[in-house]
Structures are given as structure tokens and as C-alpha cells.
PDB file of N, CA and C in Angstrom:
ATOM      1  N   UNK A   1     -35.955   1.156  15.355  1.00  0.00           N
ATOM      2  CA  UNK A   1     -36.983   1.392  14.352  1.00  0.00           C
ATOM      3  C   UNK A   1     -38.151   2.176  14.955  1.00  0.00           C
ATOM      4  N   UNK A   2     -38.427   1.454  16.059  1.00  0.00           N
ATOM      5  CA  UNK A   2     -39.522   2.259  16.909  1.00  0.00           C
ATOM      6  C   UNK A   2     -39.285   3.817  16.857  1.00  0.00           C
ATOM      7  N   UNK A   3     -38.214   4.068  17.254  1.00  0.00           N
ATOM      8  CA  UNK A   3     -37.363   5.960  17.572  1.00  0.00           C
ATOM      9  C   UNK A   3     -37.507   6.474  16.221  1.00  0.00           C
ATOM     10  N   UNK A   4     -37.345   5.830  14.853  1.00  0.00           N
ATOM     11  CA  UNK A   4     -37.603   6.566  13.561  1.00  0.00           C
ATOM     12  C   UNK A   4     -38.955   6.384  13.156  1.00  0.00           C
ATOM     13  N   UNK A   5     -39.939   5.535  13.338  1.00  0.00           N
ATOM     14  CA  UNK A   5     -41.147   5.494  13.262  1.00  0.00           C
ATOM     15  C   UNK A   5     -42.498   5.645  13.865  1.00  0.00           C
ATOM     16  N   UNK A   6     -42.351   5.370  14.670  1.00  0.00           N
ATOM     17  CA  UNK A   6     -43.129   5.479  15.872  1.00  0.00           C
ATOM     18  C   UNK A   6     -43.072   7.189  16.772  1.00  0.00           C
ATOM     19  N   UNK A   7     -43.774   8.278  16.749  1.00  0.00           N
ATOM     20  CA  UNK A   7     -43.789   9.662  17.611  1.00  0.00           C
ATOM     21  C   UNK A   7     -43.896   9.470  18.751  1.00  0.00           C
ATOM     22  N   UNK A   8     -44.446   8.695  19.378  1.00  0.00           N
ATOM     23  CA  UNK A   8     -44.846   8.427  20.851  1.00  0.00           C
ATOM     24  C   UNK A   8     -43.781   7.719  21.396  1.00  0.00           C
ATOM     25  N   UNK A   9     -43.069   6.700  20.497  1.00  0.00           N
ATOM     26  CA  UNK A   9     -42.151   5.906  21.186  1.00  0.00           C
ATOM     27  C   UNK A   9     -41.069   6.738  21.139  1.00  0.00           C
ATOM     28  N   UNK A  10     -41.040   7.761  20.046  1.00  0.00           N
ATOM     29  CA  UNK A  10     -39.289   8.127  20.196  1.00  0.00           C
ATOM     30  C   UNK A  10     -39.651   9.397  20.861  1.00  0.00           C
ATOM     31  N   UNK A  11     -40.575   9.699  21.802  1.00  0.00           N
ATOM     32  CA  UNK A  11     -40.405  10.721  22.959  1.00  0.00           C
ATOM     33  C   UNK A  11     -40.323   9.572  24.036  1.00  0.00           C
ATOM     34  N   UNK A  12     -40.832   8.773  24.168  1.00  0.00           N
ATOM     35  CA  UNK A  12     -40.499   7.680  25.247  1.00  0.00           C
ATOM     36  C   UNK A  12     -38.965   7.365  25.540  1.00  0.00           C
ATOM     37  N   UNK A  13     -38.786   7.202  24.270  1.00  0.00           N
ATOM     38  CA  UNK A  13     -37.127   6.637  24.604  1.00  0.00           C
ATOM     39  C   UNK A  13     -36.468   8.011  24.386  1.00  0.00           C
ATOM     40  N   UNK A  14     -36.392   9.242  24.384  1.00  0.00           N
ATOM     41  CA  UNK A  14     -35.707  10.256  24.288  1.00  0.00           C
ATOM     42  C   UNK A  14     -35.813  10.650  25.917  1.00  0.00           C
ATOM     43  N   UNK A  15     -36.906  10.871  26.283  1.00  0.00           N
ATOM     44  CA  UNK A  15     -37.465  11.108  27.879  1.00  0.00           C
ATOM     45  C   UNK A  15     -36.577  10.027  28.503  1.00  0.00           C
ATOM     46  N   UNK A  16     -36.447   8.713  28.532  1.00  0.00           N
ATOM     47  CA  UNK A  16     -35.332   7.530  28.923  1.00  0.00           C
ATOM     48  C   UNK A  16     -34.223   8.041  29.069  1.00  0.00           C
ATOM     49  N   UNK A  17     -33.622   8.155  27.579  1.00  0.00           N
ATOM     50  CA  UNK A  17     -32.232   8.254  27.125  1.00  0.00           C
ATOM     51  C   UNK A  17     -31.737   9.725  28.438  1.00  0.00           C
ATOM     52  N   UNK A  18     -33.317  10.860  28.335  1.00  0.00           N
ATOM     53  CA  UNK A  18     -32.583  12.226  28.993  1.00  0.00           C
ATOM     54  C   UNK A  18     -32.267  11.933  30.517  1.00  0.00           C
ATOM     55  N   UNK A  19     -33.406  10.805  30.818  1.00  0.00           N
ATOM     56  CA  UNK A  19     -32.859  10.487  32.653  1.00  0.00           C
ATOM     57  C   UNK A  19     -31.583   9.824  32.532  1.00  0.00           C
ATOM     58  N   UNK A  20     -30.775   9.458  31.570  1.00  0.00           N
ATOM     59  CA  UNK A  20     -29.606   9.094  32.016  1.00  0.00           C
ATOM     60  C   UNK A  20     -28.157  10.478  31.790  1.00  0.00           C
ATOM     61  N   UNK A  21     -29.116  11.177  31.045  1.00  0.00           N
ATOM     62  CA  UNK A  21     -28.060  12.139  30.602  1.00  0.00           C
ATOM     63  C   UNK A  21     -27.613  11.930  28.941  1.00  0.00           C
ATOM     64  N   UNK A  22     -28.456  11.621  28.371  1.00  0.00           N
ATOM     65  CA  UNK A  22     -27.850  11.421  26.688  1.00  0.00           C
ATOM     66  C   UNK A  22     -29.109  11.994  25.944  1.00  0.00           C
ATOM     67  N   UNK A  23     -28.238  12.610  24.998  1.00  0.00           N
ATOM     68  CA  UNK A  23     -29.589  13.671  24.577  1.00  0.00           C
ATOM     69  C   UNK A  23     -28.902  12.608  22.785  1.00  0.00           C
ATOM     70  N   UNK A  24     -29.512  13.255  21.619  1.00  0.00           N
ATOM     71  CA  UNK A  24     -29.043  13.455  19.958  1.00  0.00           C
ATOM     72  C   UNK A  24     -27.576  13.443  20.138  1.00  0.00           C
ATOM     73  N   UNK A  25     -27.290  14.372  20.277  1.00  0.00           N
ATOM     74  CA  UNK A  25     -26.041  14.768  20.239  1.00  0.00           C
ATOM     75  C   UNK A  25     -24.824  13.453  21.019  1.00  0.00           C
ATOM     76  N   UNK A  26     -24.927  12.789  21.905  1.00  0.00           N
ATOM     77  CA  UNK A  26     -23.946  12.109  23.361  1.00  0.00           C
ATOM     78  C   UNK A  26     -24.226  10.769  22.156  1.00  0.00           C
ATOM     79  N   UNK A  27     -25.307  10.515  21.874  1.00  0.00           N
ATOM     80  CA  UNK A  27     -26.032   9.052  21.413  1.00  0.00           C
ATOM     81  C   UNK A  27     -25.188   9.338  20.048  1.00  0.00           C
ATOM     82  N   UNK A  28     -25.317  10.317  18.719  1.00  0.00           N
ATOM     83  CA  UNK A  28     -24.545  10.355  17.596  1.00  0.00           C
ATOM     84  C   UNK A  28     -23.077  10.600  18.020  1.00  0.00           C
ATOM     85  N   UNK A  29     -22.256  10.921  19.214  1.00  0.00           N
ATOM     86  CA  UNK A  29     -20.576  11.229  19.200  1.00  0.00           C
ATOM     87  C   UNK A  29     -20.365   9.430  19.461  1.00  0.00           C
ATOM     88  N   UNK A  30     -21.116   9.025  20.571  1.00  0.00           N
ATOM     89  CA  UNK A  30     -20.663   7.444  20.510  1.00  0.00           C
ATOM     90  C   UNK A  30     -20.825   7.038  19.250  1.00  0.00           C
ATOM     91  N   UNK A  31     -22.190   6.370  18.867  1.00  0.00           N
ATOM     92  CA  UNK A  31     -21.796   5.760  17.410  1.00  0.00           C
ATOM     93  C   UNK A  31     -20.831   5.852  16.887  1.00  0.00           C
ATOM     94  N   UNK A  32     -20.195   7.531  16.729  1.00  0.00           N
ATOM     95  CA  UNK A  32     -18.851   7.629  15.731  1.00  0.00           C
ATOM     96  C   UNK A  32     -17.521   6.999  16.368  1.00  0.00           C
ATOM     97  N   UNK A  33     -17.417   7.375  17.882  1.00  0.00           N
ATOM     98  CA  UNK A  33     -16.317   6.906  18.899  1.00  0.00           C
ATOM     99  C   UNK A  33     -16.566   5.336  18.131  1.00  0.00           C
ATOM    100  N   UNK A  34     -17.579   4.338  18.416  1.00  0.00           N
ATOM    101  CA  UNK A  34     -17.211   3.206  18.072  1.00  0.00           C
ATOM    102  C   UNK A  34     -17.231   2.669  16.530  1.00  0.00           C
ATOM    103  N   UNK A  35     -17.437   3.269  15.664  1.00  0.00           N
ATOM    104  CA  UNK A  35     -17.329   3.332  14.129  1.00  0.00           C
ATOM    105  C   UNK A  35     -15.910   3.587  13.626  1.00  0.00           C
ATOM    106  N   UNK A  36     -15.187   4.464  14.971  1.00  0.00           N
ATOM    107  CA  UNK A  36     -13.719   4.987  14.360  1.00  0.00           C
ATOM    108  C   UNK A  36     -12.574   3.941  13.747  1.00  0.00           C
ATOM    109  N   UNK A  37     -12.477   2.976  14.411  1.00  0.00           N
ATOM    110  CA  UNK A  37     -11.829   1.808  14.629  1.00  0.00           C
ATOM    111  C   UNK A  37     -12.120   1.054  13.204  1.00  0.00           C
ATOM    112  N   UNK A  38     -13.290   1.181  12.732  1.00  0.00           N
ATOM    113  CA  UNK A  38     -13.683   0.643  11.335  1.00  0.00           C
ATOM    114  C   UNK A  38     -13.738   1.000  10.270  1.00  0.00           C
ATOM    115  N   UNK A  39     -13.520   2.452  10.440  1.00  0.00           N
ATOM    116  CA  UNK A  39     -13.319   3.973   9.503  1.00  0.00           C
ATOM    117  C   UNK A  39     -11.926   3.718   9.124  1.00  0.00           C
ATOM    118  N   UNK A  40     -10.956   3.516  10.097  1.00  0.00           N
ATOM    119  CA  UNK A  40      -9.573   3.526  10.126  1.00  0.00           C
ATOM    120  C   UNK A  40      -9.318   2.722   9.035  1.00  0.00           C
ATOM    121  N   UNK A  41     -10.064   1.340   9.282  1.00  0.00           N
ATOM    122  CA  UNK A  41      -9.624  -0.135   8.633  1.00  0.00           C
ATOM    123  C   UNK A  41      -9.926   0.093   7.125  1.00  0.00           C
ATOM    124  N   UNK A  42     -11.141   0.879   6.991  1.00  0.00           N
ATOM    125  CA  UNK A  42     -11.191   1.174   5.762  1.00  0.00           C
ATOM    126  C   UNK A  42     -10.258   2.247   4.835  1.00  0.00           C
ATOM    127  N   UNK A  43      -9.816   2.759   5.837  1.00  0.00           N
ATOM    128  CA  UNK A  43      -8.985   4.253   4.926  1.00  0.00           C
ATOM    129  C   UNK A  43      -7.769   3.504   4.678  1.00  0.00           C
ATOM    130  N   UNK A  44      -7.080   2.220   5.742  1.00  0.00           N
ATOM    131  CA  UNK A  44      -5.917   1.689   5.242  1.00  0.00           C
ATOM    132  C   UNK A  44      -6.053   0.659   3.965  1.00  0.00           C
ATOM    133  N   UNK A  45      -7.034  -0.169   4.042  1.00  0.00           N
ATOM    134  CA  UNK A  45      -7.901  -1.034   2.873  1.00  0.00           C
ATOM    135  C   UNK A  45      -7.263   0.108   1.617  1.00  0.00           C
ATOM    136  N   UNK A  46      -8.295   1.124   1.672  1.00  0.00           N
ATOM    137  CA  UNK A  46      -8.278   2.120   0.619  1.00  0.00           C
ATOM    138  C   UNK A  46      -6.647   2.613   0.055  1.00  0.00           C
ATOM    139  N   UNK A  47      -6.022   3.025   0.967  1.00  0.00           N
ATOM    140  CA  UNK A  47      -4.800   3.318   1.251  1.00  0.00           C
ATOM    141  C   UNK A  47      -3.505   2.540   0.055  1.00  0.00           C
ATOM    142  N   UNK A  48      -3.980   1.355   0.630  1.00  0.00           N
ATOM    143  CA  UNK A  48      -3.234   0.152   0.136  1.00  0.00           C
ATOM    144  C   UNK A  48      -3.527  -0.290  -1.195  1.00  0.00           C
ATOM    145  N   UNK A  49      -5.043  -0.162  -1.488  1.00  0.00           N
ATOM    146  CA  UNK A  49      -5.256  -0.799  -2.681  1.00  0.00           C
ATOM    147  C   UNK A  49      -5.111   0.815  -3.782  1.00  0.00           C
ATOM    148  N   UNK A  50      -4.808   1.708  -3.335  1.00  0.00           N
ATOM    149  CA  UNK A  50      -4.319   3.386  -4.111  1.00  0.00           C
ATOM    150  C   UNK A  50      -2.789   3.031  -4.242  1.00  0.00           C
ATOM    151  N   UNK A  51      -2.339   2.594  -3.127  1.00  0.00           N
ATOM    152  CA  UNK A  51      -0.688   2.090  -3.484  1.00  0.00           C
ATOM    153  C   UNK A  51      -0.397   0.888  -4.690  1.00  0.00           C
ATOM    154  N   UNK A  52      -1.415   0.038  -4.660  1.00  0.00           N
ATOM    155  CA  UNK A  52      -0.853  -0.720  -5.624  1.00  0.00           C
ATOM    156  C   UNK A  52      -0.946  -0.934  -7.261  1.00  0.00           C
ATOM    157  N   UNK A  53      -2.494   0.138  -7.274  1.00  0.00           N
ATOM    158  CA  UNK A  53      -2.700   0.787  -8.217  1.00  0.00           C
ATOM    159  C   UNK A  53      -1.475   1.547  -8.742  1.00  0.00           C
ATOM    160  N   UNK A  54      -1.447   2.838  -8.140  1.00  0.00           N
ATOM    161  CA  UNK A  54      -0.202   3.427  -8.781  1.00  0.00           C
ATOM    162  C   UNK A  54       1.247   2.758  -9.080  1.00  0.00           C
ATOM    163  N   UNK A  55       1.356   1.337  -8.374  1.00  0.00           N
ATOM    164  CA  UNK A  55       2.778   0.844  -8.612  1.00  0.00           C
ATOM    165  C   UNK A  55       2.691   0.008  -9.719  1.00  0.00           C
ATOM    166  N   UNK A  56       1.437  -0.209 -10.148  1.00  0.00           N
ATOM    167  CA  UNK A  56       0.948  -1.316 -11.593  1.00  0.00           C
ATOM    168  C   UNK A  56       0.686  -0.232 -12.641  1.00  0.00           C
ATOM    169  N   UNK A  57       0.283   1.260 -12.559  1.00  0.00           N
ATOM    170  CA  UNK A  57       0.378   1.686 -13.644  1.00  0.00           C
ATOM    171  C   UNK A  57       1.508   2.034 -14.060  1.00  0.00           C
ATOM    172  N   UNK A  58       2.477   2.208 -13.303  1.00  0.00           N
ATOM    173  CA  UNK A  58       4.305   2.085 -13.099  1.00  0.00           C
ATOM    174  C   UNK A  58       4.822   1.567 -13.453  1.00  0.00           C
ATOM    175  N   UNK A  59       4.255   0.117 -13.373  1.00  0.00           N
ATOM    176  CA  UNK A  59       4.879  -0.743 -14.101  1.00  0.00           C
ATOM    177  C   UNK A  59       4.528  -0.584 -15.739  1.00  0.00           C
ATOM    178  N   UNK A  60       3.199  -0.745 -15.669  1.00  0.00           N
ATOM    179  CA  UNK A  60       2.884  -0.683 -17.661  1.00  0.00           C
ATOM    180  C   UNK A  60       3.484  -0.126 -18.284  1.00  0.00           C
ATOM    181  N   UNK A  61       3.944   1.248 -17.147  1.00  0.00           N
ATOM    182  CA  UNK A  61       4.683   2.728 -18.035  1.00  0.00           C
ATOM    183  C   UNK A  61       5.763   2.309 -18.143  1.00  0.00           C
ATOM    184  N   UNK A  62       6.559   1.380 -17.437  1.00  0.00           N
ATOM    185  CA  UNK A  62       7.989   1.199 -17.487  1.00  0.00           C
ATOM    186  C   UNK A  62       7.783   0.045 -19.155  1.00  0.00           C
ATOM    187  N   UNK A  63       6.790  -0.773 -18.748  1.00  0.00           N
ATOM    188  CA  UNK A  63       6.957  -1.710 -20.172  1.00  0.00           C
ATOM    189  C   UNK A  63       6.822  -0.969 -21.850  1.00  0.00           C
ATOM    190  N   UNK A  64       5.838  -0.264 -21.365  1.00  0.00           N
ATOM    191  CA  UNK A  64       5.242   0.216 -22.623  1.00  0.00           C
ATOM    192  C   UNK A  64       6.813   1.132 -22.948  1.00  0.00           C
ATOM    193  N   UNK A  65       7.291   1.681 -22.107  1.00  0.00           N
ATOM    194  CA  UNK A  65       8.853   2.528 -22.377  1.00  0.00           C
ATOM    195  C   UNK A  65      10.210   1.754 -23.095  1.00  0.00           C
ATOM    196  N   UNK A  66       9.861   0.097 -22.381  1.00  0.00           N
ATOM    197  CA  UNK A  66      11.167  -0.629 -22.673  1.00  0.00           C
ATOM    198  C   UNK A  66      10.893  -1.402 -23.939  1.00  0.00           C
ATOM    199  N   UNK A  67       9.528  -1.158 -24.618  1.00  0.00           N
ATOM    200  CA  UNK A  67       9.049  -2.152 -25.936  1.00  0.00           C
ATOM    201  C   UNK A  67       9.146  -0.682 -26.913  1.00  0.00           C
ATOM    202  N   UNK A  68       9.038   0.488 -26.445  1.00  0.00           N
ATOM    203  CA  UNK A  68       9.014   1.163 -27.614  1.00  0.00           C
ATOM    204  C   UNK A  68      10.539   1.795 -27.389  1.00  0.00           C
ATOM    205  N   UNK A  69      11.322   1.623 -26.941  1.00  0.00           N
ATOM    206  CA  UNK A  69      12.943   1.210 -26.885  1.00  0.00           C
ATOM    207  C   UNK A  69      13.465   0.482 -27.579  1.00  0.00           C
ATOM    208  N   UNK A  70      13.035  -1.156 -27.479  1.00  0.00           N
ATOM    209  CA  UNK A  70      13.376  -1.758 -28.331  1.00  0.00           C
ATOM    210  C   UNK A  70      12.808  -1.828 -29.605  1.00  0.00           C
ATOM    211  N   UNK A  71      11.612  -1.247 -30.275  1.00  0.00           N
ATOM    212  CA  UNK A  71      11.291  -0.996 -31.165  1.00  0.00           C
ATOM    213  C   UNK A  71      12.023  -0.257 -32.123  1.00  0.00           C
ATOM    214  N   UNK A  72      12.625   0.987 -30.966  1.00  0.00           N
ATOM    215  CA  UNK A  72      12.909   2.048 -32.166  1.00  0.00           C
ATOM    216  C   UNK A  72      14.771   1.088 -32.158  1.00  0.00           C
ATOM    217  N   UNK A  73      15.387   0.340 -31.413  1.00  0.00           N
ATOM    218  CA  UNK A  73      16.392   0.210 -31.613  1.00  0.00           C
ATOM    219  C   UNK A  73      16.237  -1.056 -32.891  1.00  0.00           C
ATOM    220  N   UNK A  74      15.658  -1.801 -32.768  1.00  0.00           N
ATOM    221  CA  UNK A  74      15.221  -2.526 -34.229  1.00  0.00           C
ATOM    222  C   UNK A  74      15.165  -1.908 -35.552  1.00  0.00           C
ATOM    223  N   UNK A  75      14.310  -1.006 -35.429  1.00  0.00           N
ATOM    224  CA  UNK A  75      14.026  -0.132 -36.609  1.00  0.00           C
ATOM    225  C   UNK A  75      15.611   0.501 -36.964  1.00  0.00           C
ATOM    226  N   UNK A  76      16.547   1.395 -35.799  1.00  0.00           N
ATOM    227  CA  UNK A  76      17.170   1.311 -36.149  1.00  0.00           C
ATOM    228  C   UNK A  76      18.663   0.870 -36.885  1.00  0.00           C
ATOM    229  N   UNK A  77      18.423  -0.561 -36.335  1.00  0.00           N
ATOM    230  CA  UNK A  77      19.686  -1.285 -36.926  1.00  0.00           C
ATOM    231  C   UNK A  77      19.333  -2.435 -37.766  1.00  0.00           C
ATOM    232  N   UNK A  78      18.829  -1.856 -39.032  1.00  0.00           N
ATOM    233  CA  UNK A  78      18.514  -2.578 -40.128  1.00  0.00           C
ATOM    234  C   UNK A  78      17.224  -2.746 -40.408  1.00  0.00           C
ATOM    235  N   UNK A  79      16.298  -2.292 -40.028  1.00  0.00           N
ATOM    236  CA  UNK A  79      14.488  -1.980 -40.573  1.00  0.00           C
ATOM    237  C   UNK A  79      14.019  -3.563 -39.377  1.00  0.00           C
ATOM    238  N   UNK A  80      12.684  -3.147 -39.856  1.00  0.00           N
ATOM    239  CA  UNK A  80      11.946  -4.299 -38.892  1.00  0.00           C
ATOM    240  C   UNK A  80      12.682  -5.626 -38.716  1.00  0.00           C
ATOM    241  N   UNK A  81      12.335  -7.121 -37.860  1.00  0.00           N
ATOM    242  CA  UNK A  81      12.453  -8.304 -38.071  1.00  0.00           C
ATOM    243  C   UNK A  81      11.820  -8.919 -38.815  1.00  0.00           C
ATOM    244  N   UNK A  82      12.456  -9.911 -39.969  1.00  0.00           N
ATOM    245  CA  UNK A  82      12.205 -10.808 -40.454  1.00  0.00           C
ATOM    246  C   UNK A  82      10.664 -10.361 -41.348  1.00  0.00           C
ATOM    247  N   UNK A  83      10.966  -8.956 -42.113  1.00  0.00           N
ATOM    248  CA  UNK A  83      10.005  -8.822 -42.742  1.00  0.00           C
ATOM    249  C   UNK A  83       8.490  -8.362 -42.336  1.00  0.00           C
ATOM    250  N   UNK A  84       8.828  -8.057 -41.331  1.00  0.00           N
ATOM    251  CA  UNK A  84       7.340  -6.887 -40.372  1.00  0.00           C
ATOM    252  C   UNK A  84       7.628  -5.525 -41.142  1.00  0.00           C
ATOM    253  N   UNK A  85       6.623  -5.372 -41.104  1.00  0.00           N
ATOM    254  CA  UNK A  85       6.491  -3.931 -41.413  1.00  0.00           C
ATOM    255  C   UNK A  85       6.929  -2.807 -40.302  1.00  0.00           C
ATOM    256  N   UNK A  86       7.023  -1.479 -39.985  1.00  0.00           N
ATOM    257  CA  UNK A  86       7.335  -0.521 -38.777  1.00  0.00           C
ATOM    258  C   UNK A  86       5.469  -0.507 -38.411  1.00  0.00           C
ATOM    259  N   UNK A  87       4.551  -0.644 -39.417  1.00  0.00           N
ATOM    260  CA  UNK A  87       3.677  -0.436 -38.508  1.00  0.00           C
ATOM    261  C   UNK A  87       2.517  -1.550 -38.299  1.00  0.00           C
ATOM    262  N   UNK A  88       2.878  -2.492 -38.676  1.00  0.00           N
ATOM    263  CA  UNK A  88       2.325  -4.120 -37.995  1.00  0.00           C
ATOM    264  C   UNK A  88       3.930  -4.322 -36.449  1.00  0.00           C
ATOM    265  N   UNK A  89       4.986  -3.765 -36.835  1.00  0.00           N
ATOM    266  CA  UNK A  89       5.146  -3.717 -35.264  1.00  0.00           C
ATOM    267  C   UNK A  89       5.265  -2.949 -34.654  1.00  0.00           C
ATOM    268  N   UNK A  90       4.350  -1.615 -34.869  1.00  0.00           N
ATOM    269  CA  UNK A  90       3.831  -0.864 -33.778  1.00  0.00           C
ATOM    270  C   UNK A  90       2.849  -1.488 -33.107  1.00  0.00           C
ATOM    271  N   UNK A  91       1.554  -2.044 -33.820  1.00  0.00           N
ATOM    272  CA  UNK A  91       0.626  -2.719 -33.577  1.00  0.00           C
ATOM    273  C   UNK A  91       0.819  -4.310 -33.005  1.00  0.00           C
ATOM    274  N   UNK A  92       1.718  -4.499 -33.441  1.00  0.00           N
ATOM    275  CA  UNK A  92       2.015  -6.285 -32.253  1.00  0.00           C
ATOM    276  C   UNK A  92       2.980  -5.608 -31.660  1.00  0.00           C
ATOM    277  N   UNK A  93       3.338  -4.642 -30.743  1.00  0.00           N
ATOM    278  CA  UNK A  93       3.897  -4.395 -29.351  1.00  0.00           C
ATOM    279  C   UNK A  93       3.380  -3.285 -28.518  1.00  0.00           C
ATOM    280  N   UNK A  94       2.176  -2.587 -29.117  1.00  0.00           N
ATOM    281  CA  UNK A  94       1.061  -2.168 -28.601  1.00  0.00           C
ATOM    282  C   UNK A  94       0.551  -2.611 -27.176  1.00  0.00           C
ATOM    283  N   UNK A  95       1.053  -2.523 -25.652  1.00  0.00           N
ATOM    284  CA  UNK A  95       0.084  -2.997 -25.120  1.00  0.00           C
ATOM    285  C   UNK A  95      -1.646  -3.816 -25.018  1.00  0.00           C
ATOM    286  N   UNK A  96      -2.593  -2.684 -25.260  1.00  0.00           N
ATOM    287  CA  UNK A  96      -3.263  -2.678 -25.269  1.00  0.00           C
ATOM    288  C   UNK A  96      -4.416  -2.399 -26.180  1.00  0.00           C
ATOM    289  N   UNK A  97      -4.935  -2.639 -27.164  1.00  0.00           N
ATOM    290  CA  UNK A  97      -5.602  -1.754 -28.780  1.00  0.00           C
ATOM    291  C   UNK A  97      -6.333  -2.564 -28.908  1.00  0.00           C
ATOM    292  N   UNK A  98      -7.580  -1.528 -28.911  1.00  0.00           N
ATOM    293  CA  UNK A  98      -8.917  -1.918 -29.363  1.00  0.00           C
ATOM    294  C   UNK A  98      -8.771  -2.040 -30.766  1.00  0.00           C
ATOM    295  N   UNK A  99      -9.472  -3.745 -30.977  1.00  0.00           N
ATOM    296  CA  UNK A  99      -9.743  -4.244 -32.464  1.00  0.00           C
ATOM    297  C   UNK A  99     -10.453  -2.904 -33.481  1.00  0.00           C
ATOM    298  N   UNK A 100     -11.599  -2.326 -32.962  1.00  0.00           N
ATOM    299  CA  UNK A 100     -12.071  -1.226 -33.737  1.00  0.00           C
ATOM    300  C   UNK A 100     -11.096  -0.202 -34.314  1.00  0.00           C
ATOM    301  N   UNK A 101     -10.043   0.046 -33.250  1.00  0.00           N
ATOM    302  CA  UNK A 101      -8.937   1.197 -33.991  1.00  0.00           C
ATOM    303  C   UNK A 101      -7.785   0.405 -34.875  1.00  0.00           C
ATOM    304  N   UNK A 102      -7.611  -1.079 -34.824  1.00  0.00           N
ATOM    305  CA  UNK A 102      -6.871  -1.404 -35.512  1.00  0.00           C
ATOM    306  C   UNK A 102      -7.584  -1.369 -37.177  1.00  0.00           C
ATOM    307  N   UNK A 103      -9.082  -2.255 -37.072  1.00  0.00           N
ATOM    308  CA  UNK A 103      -9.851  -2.251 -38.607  1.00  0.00           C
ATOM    309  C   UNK A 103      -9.773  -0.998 -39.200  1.00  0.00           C
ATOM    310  N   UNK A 104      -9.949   0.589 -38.140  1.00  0.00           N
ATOM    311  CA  UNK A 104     -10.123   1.564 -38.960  1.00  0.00           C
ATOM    312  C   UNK A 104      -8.801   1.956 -39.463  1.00  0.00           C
ATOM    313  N   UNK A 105      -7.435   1.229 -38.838  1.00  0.00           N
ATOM    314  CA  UNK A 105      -5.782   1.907 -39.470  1.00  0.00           C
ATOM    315  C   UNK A 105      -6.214   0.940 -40.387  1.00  0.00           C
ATOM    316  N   UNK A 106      -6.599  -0.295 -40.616  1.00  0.00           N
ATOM    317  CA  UNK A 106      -6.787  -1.149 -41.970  1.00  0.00           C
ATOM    318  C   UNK A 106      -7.238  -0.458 -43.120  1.00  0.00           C
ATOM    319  N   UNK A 107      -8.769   0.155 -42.730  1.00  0.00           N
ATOM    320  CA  UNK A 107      -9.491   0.813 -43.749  1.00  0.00           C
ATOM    321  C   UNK A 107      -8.715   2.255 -44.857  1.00  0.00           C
ATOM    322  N   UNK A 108      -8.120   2.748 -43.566  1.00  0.00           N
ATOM    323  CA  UNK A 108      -7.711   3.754 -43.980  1.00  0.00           C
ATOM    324  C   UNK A 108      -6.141   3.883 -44.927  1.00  0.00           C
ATOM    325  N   UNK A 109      -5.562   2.268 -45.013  1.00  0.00           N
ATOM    326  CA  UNK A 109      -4.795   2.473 -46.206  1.00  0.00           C
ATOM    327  C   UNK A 109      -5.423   1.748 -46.901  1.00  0.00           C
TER     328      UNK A 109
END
């Protein structure tokens, strides 16, 4: 804190640092030399949690594929079940649907 605040102290400790041979430059390559090791840990963290992301939107895609499969094979062998409509079961095998877009398919018949 002294070296970022203090003018007098951070020529003191720069004048120090130069009798040993470490200037800005020697003092910022260490920091990074010992930061690397933690940089790493994070890029695999990152790495991993990008892998499992993409294998869960993989999956949705595979569901959302195998419900509107069996949808259309329903529809085609003899119209909806047990008196559903084709588009109350679009909407109950819908993944995911915001209540607002369902009221406005309401409104709009």
C-alpha cells in the first residue's frame, strides 16, 4: 500500500528492490509465474463447466426432438389422445412456455 500511496516510500522500496536487481518489470513477470498455477485451475473450472453446459443443451435438444416425434406420431395414428386437442398438446409437451405467450394463443382465438 505504502508503494501505491506513499511517493517517498515507493522510491524507497524501488531503490531496495534495484539493490537486489528487480526493477517493475522482474517484480510483475513473478506475480504472473506464481498466479499461473491458479490461472490454469480456473481455465479447467471454466473448461468443464462449458462442457457440461453444451452436453445439457444436448440433451433438451434430444428431448424436445423425441416429444415432438411422438407428437407428430400420435397425431398421426388417429388424432390426439383421449380428446386433446393438436394444440393443447403442443402446449402440454412444450418444454418450456412462458404463461404470457400461452394467455396471448388464448386471446387470440
Amino acid at each position: 500500500m505504502d508503494w501505491q500511496l506513499d511517493a517517498s516510500a515507493a522510491l524507497d522500496i524501488e531503490a531496495h528492490l534495484r539493490s537486489y536487481g528487480f526493477d517493475q518489470h522482474a517484480i510483475s513477470m513473478e506475480v504472473y509465474v506464481q498466479a499461473r498455477e491458479i490461472l490454469a485451475l480456473f481455465e479447467s473450472l471454466l473448461n468443464g463447466a462449458q462442457l457440461r453446459r453444451l452436453m445439457l443443451l444436448k440433451e433438451i435438444n434430444n428431448l424436445q426432438r423425441s416429444k415432438m416425434a411422438d407428437l407428430a406420431n400420435r397425431t398421426g395414428r388417429g388424432g390426439p389422445r383421449s380428446g386433446v386437442t393438436f394444440r393443447e398438446e403442443v402446449l402440454l409437451t412444450r418444454p418450456c412456455m412462458d404463461s404470457s405467450v400461452v394467455q396471448q394463443a388464448e386471446l387470440r382465438e
